[in-house]
Protein backbone atom coordinates (compact mmCIF):
# COMPACT_ATOMS: atom_id res chain seq x y z
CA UNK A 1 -2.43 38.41 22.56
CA UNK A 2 -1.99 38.01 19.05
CA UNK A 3 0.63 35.98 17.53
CA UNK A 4 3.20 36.94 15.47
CA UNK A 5 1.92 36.08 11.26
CA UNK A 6 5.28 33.27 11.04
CA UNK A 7 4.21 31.32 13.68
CA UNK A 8 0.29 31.65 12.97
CA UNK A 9 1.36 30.57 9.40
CA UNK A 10 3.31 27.47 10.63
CA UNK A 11 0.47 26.38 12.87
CA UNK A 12 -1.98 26.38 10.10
CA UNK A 13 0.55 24.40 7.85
CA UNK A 14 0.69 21.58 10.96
CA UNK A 15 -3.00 21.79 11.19
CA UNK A 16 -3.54 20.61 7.95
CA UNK A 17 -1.85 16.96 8.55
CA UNK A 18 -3.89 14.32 9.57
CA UNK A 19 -4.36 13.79 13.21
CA UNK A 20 -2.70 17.40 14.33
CA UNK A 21 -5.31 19.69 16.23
CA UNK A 22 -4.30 23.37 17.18
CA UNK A 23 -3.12 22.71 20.37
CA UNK A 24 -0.50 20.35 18.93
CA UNK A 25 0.36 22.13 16.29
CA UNK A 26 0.49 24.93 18.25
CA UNK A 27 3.27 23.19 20.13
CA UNK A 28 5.10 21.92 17.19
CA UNK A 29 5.71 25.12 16.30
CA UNK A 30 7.00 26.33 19.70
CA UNK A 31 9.08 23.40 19.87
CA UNK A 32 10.61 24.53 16.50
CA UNK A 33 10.76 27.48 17.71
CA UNK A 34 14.14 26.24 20.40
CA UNK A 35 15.98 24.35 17.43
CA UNK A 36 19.41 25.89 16.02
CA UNK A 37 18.60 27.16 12.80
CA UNK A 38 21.29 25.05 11.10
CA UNK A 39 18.37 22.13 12.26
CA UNK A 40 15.42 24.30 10.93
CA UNK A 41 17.41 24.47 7.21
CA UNK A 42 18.01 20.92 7.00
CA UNK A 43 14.31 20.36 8.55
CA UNK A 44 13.03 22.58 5.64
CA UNK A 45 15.02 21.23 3.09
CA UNK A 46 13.94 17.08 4.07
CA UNK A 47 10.12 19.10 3.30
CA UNK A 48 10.80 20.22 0.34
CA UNK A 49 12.80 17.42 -1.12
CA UNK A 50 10.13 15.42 -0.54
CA UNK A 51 8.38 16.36 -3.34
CA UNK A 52 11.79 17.68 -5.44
CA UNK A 53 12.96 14.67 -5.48
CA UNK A 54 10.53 11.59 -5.22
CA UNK A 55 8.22 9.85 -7.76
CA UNK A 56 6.32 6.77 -8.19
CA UNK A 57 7.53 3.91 -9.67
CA UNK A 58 6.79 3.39 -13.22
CA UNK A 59 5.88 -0.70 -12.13
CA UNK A 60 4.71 -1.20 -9.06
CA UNK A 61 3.69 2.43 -8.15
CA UNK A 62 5.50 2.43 -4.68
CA UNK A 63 7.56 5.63 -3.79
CA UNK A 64 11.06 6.06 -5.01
CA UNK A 65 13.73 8.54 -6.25
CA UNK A 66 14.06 6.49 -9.42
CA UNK A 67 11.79 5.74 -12.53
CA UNK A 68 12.49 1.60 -11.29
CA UNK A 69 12.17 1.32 -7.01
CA UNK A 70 15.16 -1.13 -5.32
CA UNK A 71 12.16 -3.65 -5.18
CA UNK A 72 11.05 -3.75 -8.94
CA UNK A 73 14.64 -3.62 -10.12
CA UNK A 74 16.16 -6.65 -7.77
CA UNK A 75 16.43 -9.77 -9.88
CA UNK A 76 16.35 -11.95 -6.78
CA UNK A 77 12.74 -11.21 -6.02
CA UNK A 78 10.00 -13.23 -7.60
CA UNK A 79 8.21 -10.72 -10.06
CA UNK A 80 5.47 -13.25 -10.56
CA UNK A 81 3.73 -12.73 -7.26
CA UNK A 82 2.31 -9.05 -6.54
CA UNK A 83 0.81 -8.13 -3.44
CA UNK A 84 -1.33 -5.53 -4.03
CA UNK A 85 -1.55 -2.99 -1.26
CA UNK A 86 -3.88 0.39 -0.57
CA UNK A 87 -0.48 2.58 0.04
CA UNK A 88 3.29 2.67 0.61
CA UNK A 89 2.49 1.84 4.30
CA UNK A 90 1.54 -1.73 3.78
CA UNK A 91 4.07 -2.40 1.15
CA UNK A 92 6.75 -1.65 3.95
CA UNK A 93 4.97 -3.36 6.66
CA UNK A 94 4.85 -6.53 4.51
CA UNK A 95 8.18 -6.27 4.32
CA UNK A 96 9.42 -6.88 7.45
CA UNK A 97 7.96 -10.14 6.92
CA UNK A 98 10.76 -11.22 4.83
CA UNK A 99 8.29 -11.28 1.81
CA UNK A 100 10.15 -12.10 -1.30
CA UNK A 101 7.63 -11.11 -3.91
CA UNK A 102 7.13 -7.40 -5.31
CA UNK A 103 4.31 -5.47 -5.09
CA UNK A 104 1.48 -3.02 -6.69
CA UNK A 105 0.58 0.23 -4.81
CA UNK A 106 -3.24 1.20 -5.62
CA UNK A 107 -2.61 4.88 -4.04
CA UNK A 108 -6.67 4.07 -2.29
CA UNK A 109 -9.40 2.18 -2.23
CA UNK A 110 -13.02 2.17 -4.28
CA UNK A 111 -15.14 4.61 -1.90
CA UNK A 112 -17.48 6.15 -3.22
CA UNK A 113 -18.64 8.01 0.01
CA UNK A 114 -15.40 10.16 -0.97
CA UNK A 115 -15.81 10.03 -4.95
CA UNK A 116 -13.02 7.68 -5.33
CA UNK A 117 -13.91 5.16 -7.70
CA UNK A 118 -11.61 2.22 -9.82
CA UNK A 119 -10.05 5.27 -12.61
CA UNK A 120 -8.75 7.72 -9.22
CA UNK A 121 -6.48 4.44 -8.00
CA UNK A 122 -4.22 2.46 -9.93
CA UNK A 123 -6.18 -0.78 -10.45
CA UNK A 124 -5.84 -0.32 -14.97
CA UNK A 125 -1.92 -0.42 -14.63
CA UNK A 126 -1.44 -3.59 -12.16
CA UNK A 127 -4.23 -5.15 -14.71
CA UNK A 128 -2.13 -4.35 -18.04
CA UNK A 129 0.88 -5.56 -15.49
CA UNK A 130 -0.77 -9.13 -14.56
CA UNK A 131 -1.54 -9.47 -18.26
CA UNK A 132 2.13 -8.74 -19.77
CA UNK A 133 3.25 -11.19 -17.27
CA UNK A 134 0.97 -13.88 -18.22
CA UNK A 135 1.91 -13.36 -22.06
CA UNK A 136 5.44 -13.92 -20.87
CA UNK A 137 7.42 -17.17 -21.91
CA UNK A 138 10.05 -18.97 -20.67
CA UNK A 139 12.59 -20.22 -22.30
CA UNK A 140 13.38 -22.85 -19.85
CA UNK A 141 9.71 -23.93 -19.59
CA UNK A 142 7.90 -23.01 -22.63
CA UNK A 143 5.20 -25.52 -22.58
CA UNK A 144 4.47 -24.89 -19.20
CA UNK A 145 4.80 -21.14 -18.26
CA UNK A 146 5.16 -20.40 -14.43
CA UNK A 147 2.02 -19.23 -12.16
CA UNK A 148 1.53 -15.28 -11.97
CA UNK A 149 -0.01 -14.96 -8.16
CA UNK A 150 -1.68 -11.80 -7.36
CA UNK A 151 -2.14 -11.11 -3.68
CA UNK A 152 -4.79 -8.81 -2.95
CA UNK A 153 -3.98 -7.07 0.83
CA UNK A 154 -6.60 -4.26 1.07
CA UNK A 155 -7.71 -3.80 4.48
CA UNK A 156 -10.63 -5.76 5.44
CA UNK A 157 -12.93 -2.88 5.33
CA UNK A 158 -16.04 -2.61 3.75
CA UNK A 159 -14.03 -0.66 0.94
CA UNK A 160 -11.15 -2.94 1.41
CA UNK A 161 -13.51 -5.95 0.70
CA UNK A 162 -15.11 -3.82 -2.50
CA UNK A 163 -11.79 -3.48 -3.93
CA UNK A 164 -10.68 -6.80 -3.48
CA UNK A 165 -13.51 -8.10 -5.32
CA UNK A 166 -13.58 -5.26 -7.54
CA UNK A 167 -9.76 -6.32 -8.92
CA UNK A 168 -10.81 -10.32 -9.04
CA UNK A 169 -13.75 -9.69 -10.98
CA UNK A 170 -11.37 -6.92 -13.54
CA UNK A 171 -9.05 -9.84 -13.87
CA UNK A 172 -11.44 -12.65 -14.18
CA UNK A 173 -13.34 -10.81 -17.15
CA UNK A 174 -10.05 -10.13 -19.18
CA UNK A 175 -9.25 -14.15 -18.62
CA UNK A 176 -6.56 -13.84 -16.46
CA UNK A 177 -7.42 -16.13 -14.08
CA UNK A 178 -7.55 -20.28 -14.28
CA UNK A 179 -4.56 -21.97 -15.09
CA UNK A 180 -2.27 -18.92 -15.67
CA UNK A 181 -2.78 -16.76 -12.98
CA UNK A 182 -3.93 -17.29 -9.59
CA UNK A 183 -5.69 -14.90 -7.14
CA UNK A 184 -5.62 -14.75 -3.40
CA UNK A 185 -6.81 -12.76 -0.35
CA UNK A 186 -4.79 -12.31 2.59
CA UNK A 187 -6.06 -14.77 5.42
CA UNK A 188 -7.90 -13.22 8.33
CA UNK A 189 -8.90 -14.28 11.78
CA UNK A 190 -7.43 -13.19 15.45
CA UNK A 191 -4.34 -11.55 15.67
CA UNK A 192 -1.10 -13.34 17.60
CA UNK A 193 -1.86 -12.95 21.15
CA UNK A 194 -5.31 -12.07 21.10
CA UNK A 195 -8.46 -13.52 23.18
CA UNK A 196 -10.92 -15.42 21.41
CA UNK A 197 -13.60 -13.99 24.21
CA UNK A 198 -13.03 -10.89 23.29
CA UNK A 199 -12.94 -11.03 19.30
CA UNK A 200 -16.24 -10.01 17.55
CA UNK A 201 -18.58 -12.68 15.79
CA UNK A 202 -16.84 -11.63 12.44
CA UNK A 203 -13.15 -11.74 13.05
CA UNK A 204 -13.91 -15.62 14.71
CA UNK A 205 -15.93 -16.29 11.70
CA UNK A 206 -13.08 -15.91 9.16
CA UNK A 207 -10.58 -17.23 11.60
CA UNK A 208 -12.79 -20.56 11.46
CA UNK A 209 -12.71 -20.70 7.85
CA UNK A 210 -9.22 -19.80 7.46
CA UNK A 211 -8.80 -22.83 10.08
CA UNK A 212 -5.13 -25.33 8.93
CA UNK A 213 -4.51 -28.63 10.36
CA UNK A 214 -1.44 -29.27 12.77
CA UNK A 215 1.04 -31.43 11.60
């Protein structure tokens, strides 16, 4: 039995997001199929506002409805210390941390397997960023300006580890590194609650050297 062309056209439209096979998508779509069409309206409007009506921040990159995101343009957070994160994902994981910082939203990572290299991600801007920052001057503390930190939290892929080194050496060779700036990796090891029997040689190699004494 053939289907009818609306719902074959919706099923291919599901299809096309990550992680959604035909069977899934194929039930998607019959699922949409029961809501009130008041619901299917407000569902298709959410869709298309989503490109309508969002843009990247003009600092940090991250998502947002304005040219300045609620992070970038809060005067309580320390715009001195970026982390600098693969997508919007990690940005607001980090935050449930409490993390008091801003951030930098790359938008990928180098992989050239997939013909993404340093020019498709946004690795020029955060490096014209970290150097207005470090040309900045205090007026409270002119002889001794404060510490720009960059926080590099790439995933610790193979591509994740590229970038990350890829971004330190970018920085290093425009001098923005020493007594000015600073530039970290996230620590790794095992996770909270996890076995050290069944952790792999490289996860309880890191965790070694990212080893702190108890106080």
């Amino acid at each position: 039995m053939k289907l009818p062309p609306s719902l074959t056209r919706l099923i291919e439209s599901f299809e096309r997001l990550p992680g959604i096979g035909p069977k899934t998508a194929q039930r998607l779509t019959f699922y949409l199929l029961h809501f009130p069409q008041e619901d299917i309206e407000l569902f298709a409007e959410a869709l298309s506002n989503l490109k309508k009506k969002t843009r990247l921040c003009s600092i940090c990159k991250n998502v947002s409805e304005t040219d300045i995101c609620s992070v970038c343009g809060d005067p309580s957070r320390d715009k001195r210390m970026i982390v600098v994160v693969a997508n919007p994902l990690d940005s607001f994981a980090l935050e449930r941390t409490g993390f008091k910082g801003t951030y930098h939203v790359l938008h990928g990572i180098i992989d050239p397997l997939n013909n993404i290299g340093p020019e498709e991600i946004f690795i020029k801007e955060l490096i014209d960023r970290v150097e207005d920052l470090a040309g900045e001057v205090s007026f409270e503390n002119v002889d001794h300006p404060e510490i720009v930190e960059i926080i590099i939290a790439t995933n610790m892929s193979m591509e994740g580890e590229s970038t990350a080194m890829y971004i330190s050496k970018m920085l290093k060779e425009r001098n923005l590194d020493g007594d000015k700036i600073k530039i970290s990796r996230i620590a790794r090891g095992l996770p909270v609650g996890g076995d050290v029997e069944y952790a792999d040689d490289i996860t309880l190699g890191r965790a070694l050297e990212g080893r702190f004494e108890i106080k």
